[in-house]
Protein backbone atom coordinates (compact mmCIF):
# COMPACT_ATOMS: atom_id res chain seq x y z
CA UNK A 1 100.00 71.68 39.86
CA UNK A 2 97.02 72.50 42.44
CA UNK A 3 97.16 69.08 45.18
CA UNK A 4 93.47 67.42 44.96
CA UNK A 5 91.72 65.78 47.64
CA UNK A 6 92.91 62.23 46.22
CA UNK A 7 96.28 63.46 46.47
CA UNK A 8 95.77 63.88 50.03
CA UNK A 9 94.06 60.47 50.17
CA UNK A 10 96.58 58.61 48.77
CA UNK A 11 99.35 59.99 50.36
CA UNK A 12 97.62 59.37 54.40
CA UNK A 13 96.34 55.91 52.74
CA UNK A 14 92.64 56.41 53.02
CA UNK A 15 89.77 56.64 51.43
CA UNK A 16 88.50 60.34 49.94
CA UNK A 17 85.44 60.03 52.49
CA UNK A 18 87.54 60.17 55.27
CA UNK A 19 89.55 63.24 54.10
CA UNK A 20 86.47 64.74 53.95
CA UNK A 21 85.55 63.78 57.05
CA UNK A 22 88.61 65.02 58.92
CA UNK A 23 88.61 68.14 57.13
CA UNK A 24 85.13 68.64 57.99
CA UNK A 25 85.55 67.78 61.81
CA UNK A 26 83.01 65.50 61.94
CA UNK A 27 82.61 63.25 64.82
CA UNK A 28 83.87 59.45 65.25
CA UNK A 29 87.24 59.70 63.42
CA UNK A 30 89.72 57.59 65.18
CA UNK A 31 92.97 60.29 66.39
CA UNK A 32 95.18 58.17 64.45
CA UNK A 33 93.55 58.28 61.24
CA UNK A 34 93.21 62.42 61.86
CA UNK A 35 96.95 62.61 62.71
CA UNK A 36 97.75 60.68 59.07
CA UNK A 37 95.39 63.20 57.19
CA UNK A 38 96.66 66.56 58.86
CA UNK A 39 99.93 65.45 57.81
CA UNK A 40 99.53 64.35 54.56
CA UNK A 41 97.67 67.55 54.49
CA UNK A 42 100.67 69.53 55.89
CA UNK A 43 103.08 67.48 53.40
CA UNK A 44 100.97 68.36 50.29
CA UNK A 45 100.76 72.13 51.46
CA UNK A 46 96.60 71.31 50.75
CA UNK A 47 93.90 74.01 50.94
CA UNK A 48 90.55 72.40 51.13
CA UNK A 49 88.13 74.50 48.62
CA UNK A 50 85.87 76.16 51.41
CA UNK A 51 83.02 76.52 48.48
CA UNK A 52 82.98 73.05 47.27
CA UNK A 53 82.23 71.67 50.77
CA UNK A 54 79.31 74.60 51.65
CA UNK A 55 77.96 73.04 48.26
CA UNK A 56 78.48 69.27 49.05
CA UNK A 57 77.62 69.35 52.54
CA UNK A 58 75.03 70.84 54.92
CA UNK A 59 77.65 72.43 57.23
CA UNK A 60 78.85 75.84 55.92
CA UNK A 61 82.19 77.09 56.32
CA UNK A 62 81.62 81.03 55.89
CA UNK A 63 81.50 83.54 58.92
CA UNK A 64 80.30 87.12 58.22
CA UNK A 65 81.91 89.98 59.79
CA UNK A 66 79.06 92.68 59.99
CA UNK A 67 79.54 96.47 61.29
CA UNK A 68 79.14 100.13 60.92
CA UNK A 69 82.16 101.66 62.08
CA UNK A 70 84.23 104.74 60.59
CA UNK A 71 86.83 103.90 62.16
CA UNK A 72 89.31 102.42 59.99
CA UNK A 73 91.98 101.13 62.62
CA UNK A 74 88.90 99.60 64.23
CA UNK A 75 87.75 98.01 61.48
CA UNK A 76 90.93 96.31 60.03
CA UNK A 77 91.74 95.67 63.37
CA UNK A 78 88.71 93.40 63.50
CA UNK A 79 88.71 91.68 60.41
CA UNK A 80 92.45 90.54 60.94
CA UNK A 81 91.82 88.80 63.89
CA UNK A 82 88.57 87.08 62.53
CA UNK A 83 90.38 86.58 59.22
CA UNK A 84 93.21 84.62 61.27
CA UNK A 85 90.77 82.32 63.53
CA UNK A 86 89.32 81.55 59.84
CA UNK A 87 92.52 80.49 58.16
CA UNK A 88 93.41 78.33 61.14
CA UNK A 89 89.79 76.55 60.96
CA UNK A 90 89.53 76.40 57.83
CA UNK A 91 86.42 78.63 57.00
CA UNK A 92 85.64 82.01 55.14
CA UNK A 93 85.31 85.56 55.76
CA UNK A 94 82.59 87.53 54.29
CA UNK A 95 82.53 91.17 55.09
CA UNK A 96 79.57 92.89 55.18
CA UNK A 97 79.59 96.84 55.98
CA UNK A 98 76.55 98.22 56.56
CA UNK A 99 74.29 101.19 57.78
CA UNK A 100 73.20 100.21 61.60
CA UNK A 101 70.73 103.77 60.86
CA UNK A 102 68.64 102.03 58.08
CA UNK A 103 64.98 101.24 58.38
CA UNK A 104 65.89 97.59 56.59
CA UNK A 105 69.02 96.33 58.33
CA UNK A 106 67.17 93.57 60.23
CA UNK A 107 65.65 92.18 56.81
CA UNK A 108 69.25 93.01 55.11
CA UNK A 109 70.78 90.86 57.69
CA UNK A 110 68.56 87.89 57.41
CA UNK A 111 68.64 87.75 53.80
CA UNK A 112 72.81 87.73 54.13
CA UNK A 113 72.30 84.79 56.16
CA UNK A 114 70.13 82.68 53.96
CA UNK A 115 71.76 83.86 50.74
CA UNK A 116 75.14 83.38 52.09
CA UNK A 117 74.36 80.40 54.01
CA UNK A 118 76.17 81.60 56.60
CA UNK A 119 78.11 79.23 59.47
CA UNK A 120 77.91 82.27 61.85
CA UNK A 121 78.43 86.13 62.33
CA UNK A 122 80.54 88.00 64.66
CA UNK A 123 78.69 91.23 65.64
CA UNK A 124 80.39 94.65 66.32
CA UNK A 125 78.65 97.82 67.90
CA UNK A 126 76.16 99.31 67.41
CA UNK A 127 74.64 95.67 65.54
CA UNK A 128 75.30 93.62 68.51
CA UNK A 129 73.80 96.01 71.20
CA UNK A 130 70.50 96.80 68.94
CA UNK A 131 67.88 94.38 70.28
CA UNK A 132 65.71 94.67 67.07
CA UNK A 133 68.74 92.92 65.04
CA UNK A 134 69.29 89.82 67.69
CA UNK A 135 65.53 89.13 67.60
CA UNK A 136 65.50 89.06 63.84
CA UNK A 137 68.61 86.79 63.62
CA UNK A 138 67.16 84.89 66.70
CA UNK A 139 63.91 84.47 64.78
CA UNK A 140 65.69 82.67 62.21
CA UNK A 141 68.01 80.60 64.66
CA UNK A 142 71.29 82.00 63.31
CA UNK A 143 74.58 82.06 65.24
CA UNK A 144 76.33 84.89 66.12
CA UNK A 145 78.79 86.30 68.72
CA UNK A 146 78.45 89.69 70.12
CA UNK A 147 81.52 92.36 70.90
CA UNK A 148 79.51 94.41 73.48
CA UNK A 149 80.49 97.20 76.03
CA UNK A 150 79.94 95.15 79.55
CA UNK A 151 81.83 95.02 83.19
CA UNK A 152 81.10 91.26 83.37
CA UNK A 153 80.16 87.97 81.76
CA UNK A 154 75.85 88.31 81.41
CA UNK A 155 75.11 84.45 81.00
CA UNK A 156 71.74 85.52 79.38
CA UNK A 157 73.24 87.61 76.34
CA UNK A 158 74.83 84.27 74.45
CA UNK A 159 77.91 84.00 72.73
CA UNK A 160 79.90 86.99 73.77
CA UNK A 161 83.16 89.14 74.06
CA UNK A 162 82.64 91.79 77.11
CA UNK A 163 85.24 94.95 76.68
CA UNK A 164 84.90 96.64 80.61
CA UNK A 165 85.20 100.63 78.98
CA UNK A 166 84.44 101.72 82.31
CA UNK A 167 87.13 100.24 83.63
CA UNK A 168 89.58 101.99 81.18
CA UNK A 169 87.62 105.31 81.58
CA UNK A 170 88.48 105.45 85.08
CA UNK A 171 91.68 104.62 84.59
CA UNK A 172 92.88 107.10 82.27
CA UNK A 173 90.39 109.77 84.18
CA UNK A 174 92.08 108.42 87.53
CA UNK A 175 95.99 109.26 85.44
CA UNK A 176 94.81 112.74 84.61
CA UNK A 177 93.98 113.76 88.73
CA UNK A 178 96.82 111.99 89.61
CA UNK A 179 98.75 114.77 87.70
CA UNK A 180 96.79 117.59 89.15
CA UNK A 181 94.22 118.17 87.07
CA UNK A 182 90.67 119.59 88.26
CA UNK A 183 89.31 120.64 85.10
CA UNK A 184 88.89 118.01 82.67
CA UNK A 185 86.55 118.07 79.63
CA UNK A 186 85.27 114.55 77.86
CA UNK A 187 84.54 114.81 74.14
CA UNK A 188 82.28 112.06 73.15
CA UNK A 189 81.54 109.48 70.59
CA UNK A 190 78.34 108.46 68.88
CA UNK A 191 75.32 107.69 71.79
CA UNK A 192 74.40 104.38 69.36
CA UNK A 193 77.28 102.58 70.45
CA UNK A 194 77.38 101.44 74.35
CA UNK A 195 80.91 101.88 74.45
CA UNK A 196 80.50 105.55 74.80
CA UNK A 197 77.57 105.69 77.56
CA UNK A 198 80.38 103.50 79.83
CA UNK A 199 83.30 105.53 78.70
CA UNK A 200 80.78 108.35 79.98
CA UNK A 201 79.88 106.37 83.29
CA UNK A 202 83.81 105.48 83.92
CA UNK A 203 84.93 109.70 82.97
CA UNK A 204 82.21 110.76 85.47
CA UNK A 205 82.72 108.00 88.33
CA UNK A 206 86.48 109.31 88.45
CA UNK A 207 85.91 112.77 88.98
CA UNK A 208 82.91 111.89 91.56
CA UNK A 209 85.30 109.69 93.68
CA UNK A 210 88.00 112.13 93.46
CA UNK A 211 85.16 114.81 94.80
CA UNK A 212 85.60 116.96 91.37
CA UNK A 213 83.07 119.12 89.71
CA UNK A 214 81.40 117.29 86.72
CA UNK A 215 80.69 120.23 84.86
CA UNK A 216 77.93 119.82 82.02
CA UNK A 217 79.64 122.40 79.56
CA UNK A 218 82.79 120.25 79.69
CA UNK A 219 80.72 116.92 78.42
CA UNK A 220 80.74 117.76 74.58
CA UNK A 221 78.60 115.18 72.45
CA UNK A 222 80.01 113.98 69.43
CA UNK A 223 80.85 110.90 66.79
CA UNK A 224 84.05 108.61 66.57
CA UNK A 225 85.94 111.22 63.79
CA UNK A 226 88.74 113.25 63.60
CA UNK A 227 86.58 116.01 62.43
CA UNK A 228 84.59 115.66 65.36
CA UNK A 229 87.54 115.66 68.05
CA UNK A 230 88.24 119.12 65.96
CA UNK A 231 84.99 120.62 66.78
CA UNK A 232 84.56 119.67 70.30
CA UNK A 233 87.84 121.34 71.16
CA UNK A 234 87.27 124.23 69.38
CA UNK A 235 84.04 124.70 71.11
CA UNK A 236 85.75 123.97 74.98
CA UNK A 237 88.85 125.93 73.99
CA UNK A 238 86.72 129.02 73.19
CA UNK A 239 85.32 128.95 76.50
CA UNK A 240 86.28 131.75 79.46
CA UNK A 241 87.62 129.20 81.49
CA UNK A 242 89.03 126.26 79.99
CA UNK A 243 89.85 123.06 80.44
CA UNK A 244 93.66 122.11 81.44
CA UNK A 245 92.91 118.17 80.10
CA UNK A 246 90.68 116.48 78.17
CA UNK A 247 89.45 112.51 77.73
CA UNK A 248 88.67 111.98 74.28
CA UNK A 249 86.20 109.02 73.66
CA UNK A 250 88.76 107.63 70.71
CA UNK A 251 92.42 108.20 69.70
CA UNK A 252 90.69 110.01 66.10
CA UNK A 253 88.93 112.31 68.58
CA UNK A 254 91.94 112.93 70.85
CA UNK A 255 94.16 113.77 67.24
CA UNK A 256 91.27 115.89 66.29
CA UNK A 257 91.33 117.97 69.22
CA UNK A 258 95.57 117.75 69.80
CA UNK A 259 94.95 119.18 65.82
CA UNK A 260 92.57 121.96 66.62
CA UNK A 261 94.78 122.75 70.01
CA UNK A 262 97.74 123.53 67.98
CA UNK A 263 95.68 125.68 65.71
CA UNK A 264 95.30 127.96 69.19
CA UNK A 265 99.06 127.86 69.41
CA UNK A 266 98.84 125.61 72.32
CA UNK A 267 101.77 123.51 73.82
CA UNK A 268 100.48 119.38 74.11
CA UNK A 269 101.36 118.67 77.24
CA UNK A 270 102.11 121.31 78.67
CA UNK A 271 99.15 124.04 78.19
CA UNK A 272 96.26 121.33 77.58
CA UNK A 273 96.99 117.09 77.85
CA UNK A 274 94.70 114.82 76.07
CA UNK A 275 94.26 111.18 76.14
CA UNK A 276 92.65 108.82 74.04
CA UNK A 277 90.94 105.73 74.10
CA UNK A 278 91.55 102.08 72.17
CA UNK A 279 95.09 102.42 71.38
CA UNK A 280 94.88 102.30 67.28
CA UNK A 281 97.68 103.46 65.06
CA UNK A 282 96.47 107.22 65.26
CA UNK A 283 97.38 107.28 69.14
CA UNK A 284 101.22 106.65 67.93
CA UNK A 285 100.96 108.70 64.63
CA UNK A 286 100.36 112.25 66.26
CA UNK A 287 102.99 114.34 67.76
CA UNK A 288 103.09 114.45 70.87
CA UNK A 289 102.06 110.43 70.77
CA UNK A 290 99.00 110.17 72.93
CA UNK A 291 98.15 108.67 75.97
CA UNK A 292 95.66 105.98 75.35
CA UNK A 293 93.45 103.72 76.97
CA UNK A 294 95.02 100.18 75.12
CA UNK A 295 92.34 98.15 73.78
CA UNK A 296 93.21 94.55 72.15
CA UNK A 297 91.12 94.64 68.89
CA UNK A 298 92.69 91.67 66.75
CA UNK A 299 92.35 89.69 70.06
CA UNK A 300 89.12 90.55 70.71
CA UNK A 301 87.83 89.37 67.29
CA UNK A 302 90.23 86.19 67.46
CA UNK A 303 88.27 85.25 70.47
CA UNK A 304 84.81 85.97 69.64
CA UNK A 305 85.59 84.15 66.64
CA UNK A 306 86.66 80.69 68.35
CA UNK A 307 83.97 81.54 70.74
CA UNK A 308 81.67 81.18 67.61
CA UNK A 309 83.15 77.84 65.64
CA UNK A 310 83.84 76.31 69.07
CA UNK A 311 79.75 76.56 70.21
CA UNK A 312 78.52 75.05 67.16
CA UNK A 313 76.72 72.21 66.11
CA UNK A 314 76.85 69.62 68.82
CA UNK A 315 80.31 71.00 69.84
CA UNK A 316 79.47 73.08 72.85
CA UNK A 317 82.38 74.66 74.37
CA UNK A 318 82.24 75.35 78.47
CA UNK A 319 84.05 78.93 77.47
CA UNK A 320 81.01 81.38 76.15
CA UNK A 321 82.12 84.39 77.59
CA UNK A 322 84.93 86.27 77.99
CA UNK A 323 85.73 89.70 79.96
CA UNK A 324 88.54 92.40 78.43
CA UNK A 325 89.80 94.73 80.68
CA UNK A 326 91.52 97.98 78.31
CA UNK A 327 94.64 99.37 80.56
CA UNK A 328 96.17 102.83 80.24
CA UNK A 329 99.32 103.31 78.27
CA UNK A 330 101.14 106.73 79.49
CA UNK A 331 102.95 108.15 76.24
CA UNK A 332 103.60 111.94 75.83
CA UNK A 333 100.60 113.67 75.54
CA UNK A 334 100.10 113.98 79.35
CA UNK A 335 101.69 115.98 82.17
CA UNK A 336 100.80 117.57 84.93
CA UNK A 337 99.07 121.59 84.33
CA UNK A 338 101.09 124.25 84.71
């Protein structure tokens, strides 16, 4: 038999009002009447109905999870760590996929937010770097937390979760020189998303500071695929002088072009090393497992996520930013050339 708010009433020994009114954190509710609710709420096993309180009250308890990403990994990644700051807060998760490209996303976004009636979004790249969206969501006053490509906190971007790619550029760049290697080709990800410009800025501040040749045929533009890691190889391996490594902008690029390398009969390490970038499931799913850049996606979204209940209403938190920092992880698709 499903437990009712009057269950939970009667069990803590209040009223229904203030079940509601712990279970909607609302201000003024003495700790020890909070403490007998959560645990007649924990004794009853109770799940508040998210809908029924959007309806009854003028608080809503959904957040929307919006992207355009074809990365999968990336994706579920995401929504697993929003889903779990949800479930612990007691709110919703609407997913909304959609097509960053369109001519309508800004009025598709605005009518998600008033049909949904929407607590807040988390925003993933390209969405949350495109300043036509945040002035159409601004314009309307609804909240939202950006995952953006950034070295450090920007106090003037709001609510958001900073992932340094530089950083993690030049460190796997830095790995590959440290094994010897002069020649080293980047294969690149979609322009749209920031990400790849300062994967881009971190590949070429390596090689500058290590006083190696950035050259232009080596820089191979691209989108975040397997089939695209495919093609860009193909194209550098057909060259007169190839590369001896290359820095893939993803780990489904990197498999794409460790795939299309072993079409050429090539040994991974030992003829050609390639790294990745992120750290998802496909990094550990190749053979030889790649070297990645790791990059901590369900945490990432957990954060922005309590970064985005927490700043609410009259609840301002002091925490509005935070920094990630990706670090390399050295696996077997990496040695020094021959």
């Amino acid at each position: 038999m499903k437990v009712t708010i009057n269950d939970v009433a009667k069990h803590a020994g209040v009223s229904i009002k203030t079940v509601s009114r712990v279970t909607n954190n609302e201000p003024s509710v003495r700790q020890t009447t909070i403490d007998k609710v959560n645990q007649a709420i924990a004794a009853l096993n109770y799940q508040p109905n998210v809908a029924a309180r959007n309806l009854a009250g003028t608080k809503s308890y959904v957040i929307a999870f919006v992207y355009d990403n074809p990365n999968a990994y990336y994706v579920i990644d995401m929504q697993n760590g929003i889903l779990s700051s949800c479930k612990q807060r007691g709110y919703e998760l609407l997913i909304h996929p959609c097509d960053a490209k369109s001519d309508n996303i800004c009025q598709e976004l605005v009518d998600m937010v008033r049909h949904a009636r929407l607590s807040g979004l988390v925003l993933t790249p390209p969405l949350s770097e495109d300043p036509k969206v945040l002035a159409a969501l601004d314009k309307i006053g609804a909240n939202y937390v950006r995952i953006i490509a950034g070295e450090e906190a920007d106090y003037d971007t709001g609510l958001s979760i900073m992932v340094n790619d530089k950083h993690g550029a030049i460190s796997i760049t830095q790995h590959l020189i440290d094994l010897g290697h002069k020649k080293i080709a980047f294969l690149s990800g979609d322009h749209q998303h920031e990400s790849t410009k300062a994967r881009l800025a971190g590949f070429t501040l390596a090689m500058e500071n290590n006083q190696l040749e950035v050259d232009p045929s080596n820089i191979i533009n691209g989108q975040y695929s397997f089939e695209s890691g495919v093609q860009g190889a193909k194209q550098l391996l057909a060259k007169a002088e190839r590369p001896t490594a290359i820095v893939a902008c993803n780990d489904e690029i990197a498999a794409g072009a460790l795939f299309a390398a072993r079409l050429e009969g090539m040994a991974i390490p030992e003829e050609l090393s390639i790294v990745g970038f992120e750290d998802s499931p496909f990094s550990r799913q190749t053979w030889p497992k790649l070297t990645t850049v790791h990059q901590p996606n369900k945490l990432i979204a957990q954060t922005a996520t309590e970064l985005l209940i927490e700043n609410q209403g009259n609840k301002q938190s002091e925490l509005t930013h935070q920094v990630f920092i990706p670090q390399p992880v050295i696996r077997d698709s990496s040695s020094s050339p021959r």
